[in-house]
Protein backbone atom coordinates (compact mmCIF):
# COMPACT_ATOMS: atom_id res chain seq x y z
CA UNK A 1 -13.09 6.95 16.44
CA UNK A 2 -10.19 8.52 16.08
CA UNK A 3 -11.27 10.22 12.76
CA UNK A 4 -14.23 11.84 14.66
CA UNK A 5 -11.97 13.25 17.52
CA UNK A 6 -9.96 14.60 14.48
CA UNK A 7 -13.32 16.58 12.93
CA UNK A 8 -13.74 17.90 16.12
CA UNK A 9 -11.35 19.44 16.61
CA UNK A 10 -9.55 20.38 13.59
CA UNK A 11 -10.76 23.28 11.14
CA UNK A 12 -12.56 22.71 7.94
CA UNK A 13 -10.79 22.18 4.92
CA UNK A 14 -11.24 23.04 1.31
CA UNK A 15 -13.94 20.01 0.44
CA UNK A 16 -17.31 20.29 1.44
CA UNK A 17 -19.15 17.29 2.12
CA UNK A 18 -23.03 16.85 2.97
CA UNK A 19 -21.37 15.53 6.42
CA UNK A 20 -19.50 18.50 7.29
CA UNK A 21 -22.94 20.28 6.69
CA UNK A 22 -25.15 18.13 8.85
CA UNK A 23 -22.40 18.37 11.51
CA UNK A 24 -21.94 21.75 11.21
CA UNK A 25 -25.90 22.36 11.38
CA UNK A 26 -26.11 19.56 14.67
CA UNK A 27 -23.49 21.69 16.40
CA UNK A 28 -24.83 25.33 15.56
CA UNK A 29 -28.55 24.48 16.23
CA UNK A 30 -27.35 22.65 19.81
CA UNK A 31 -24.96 25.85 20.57
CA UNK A 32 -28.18 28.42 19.56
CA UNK A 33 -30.33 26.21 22.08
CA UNK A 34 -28.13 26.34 25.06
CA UNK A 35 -27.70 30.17 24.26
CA UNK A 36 -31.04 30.65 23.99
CA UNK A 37 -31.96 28.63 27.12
CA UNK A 38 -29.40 30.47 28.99
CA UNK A 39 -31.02 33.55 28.12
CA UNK A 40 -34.39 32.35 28.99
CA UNK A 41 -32.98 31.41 32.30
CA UNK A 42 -31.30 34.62 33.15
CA UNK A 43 -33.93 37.21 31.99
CA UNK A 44 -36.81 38.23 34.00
CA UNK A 45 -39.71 36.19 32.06
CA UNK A 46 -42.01 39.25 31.54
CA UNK A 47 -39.18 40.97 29.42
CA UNK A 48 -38.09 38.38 27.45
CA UNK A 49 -39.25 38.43 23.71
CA UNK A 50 -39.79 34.97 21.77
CA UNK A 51 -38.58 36.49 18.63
CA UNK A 52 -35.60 37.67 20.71
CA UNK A 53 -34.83 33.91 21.84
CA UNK A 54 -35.62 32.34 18.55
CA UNK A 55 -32.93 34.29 16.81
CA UNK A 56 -30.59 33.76 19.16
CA UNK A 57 -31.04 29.96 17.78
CA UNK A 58 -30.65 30.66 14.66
CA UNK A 59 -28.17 32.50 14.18
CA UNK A 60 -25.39 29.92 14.87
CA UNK A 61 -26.96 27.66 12.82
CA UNK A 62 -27.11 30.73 9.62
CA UNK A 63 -23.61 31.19 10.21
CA UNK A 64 -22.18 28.28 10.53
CA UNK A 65 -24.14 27.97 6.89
CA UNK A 66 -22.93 30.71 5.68
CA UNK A 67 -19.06 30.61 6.48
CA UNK A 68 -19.33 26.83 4.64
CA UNK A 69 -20.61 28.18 2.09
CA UNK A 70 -18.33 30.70 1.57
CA UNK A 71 -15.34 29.01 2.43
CA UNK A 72 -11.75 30.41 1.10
CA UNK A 73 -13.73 31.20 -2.46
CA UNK A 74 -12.78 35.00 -2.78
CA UNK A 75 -15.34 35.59 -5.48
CA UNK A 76 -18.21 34.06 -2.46
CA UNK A 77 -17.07 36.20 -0.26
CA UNK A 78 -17.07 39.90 -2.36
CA UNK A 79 -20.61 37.96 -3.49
CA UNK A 80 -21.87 37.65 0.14
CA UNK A 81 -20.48 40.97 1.24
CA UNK A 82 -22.04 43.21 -1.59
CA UNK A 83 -25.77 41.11 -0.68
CA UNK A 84 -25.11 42.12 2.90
CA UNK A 85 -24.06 45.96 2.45
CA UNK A 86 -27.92 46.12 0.57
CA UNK A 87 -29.51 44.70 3.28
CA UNK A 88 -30.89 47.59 6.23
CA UNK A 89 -31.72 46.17 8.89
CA UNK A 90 -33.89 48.68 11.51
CA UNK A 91 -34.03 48.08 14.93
CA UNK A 92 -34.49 50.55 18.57
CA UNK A 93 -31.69 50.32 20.27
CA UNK A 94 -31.49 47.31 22.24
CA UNK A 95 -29.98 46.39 25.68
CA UNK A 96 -26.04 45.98 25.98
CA UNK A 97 -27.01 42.59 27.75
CA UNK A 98 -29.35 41.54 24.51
CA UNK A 99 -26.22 42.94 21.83
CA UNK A 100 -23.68 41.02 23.49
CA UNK A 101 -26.20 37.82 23.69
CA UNK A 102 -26.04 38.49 19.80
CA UNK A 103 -22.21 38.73 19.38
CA UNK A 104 -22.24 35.47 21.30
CA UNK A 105 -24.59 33.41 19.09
CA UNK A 106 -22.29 34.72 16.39
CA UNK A 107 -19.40 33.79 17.20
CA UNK A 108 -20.96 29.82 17.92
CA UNK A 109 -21.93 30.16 14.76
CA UNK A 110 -18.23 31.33 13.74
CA UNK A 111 -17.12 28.23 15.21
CA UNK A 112 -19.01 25.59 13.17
CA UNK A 113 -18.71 27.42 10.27
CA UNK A 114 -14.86 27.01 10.42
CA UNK A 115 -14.94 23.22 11.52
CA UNK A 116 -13.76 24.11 15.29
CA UNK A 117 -16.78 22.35 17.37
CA UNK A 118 -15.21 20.84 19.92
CA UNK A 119 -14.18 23.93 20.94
CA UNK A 120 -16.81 26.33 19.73
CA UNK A 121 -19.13 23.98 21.61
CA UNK A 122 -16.79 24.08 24.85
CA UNK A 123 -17.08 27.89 24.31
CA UNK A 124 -20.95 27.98 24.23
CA UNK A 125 -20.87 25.56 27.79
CA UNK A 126 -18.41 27.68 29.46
CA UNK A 127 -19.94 31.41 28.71
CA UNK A 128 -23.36 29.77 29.51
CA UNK A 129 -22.52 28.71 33.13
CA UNK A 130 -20.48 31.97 34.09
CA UNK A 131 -23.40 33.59 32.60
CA UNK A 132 -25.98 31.02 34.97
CA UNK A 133 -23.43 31.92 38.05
CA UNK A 134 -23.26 35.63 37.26
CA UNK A 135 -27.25 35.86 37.33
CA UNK A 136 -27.26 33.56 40.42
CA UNK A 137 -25.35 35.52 42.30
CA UNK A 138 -26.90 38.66 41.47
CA UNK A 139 -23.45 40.35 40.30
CA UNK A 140 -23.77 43.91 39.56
CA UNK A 141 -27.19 44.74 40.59
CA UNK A 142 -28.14 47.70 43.04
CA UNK A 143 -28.61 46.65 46.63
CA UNK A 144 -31.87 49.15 46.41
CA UNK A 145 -33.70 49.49 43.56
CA UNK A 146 -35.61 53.27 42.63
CA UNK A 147 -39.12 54.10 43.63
CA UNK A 148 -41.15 56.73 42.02
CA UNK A 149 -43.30 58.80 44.38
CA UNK A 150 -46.05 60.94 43.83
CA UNK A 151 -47.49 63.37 46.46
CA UNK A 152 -50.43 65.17 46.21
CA UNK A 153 -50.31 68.96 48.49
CA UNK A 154 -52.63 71.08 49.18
CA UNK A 155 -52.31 74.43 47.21
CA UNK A 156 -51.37 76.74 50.22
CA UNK A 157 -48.44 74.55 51.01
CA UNK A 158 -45.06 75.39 50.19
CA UNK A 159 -43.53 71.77 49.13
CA UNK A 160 -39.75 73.18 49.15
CA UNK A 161 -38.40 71.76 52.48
CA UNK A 162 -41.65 70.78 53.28
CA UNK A 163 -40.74 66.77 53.52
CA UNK A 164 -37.15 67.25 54.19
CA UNK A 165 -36.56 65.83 57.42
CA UNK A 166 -39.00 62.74 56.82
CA UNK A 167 -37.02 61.84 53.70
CA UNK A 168 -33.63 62.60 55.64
CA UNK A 169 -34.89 59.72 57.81
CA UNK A 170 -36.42 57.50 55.45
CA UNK A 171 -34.84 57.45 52.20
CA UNK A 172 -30.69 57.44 50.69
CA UNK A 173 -31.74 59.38 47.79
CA UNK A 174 -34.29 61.54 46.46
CA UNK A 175 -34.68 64.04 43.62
CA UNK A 176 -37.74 66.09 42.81
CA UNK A 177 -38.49 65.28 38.97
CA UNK A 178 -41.98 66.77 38.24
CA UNK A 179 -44.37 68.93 39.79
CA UNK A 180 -47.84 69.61 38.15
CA UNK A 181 -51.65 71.07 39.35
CA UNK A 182 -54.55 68.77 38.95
CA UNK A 183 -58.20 69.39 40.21
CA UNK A 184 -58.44 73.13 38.54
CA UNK A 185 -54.98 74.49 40.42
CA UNK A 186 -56.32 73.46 43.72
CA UNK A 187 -53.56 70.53 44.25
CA UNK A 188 -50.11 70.24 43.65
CA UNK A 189 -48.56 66.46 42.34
CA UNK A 190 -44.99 66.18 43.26
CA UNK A 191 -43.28 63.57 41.60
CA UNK A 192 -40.18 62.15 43.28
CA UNK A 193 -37.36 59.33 42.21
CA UNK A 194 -36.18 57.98 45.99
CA UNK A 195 -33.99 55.21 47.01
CA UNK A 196 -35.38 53.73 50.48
CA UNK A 197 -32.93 53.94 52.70
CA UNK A 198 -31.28 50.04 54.56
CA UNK A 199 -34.00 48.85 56.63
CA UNK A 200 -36.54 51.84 55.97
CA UNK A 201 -40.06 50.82 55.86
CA UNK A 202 -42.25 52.22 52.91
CA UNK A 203 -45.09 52.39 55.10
CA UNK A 204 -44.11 54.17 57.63
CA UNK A 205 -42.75 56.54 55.08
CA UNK A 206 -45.92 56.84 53.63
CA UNK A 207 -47.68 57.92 57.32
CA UNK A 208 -45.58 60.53 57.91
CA UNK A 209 -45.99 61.94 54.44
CA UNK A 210 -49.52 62.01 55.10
CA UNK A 211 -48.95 63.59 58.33
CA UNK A 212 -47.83 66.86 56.41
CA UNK A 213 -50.32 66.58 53.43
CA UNK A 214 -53.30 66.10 54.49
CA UNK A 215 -53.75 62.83 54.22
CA UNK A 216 -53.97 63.49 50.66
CA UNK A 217 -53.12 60.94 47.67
CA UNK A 218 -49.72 59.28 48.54
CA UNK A 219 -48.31 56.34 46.12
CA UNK A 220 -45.06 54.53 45.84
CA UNK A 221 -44.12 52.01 42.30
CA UNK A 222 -41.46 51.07 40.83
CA UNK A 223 -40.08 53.27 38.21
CA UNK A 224 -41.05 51.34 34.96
CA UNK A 225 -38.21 49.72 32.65
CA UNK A 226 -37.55 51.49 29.14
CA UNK A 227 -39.62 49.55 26.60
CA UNK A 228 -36.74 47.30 24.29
């Protein structure tokens, strides 16, 4: 027993044994499932990608591989770092949230690699529940969230100052973003990022709008997420 406590916890030394490796692939794949359930957890399920979660599992589990592997051979390492300097990998910008989810499946994997799971797994549990708590308690999300709104006018109206005081009362924020004809110059579209003001009713918002266009096409939606 006391020889197990002792692999847990202590780093990997220069002989590698088909235990170590089996150990070291038991702890990495159980770290990349927790991160990856975590993730599945915390995400909106609409934006998550399966691809996205199933390399979060195994990437702990290829570097954990790798870093055995390698071990304190110099000649591995200058081997493994001249494959991965031919290797491009090509990818759109992701989301800081997604990058650091990355960084953190690495560094699990870091952990096995080096012999340290006791703590690489107490590493993985902790970050996972701050990261449960952080999403529970909604920490650092906007108390009102953007609307886009498009207004269809009349031609012979003048839309500068036209809504002013109705979005004075209604909304905290508004910019004018677009405005374009439609129907042969005989409309005007007005397109509009707002943030509803606390306890504002869309609704009502949307009456009085029509109140001044002619109870022309009003709509509301939410401005759509940049595609990952």
């Amino acid at each position: 027993m006391n020889d197990f406590l002792t692999s847990l916890t202590a780093g990997s030394g220069e002989t590698l044994t088909a235990a170590a490796v089996l150990l070291a692939l038991l702890v990495s794949g159980l770290s990349g499932f927790m991160i990856g359930f975590t993730y599945l957890k915390t995400n909106d399920s609409e934006n998550v990608q399966r691809n996205f979660v199933l390399t979060l599992f195994m990437l702990p589990v290829i570097m954990s591989v790798i870093i055995l592997f390698v071990g304190s051979n110099v000649a591995r390492a200058f081997s493994l770092a001249g494959t991965v300097s031919i290797i491009r990998f090509r990818s759109a910008p992701g989301d800081p949230k997604d990058i650091g989810y990355i960084f953190f499946s690495v560094a699990a994997g870091l952990a096995c690699g080096i012999g340290f799971y006791f703590y690489g797994l107490a590493f993985v549990v902790i970050l996972c529940i701050i990261m449960a708590i952080l999403e529970k308690s909604k920490f650092g999300r906007p108390r009102a969230r953007a609307r886009m709104l498009k207004i269809t006018i009349p031609e012979d109206l003048n839309y500068t100052g036209a809504f002013a005081d109705v979005f004075e009362a209604y909304t905290k924020r508004i910019s004018l973003n677009a405005v374009k004809t439609a129907d042969l110059g005989s409309v005007f579209v007005l397109t509009y990022h707002i943030v509803m003001a606390e306890g504002a009713d869309e609704k009502e918002l949307i009456d009085q709008l029509r109140c001044r266009n002619g109870n022309l096409t009003i709509s509301i939606s939410e401005i759509p997420a940049i595609a990952k």
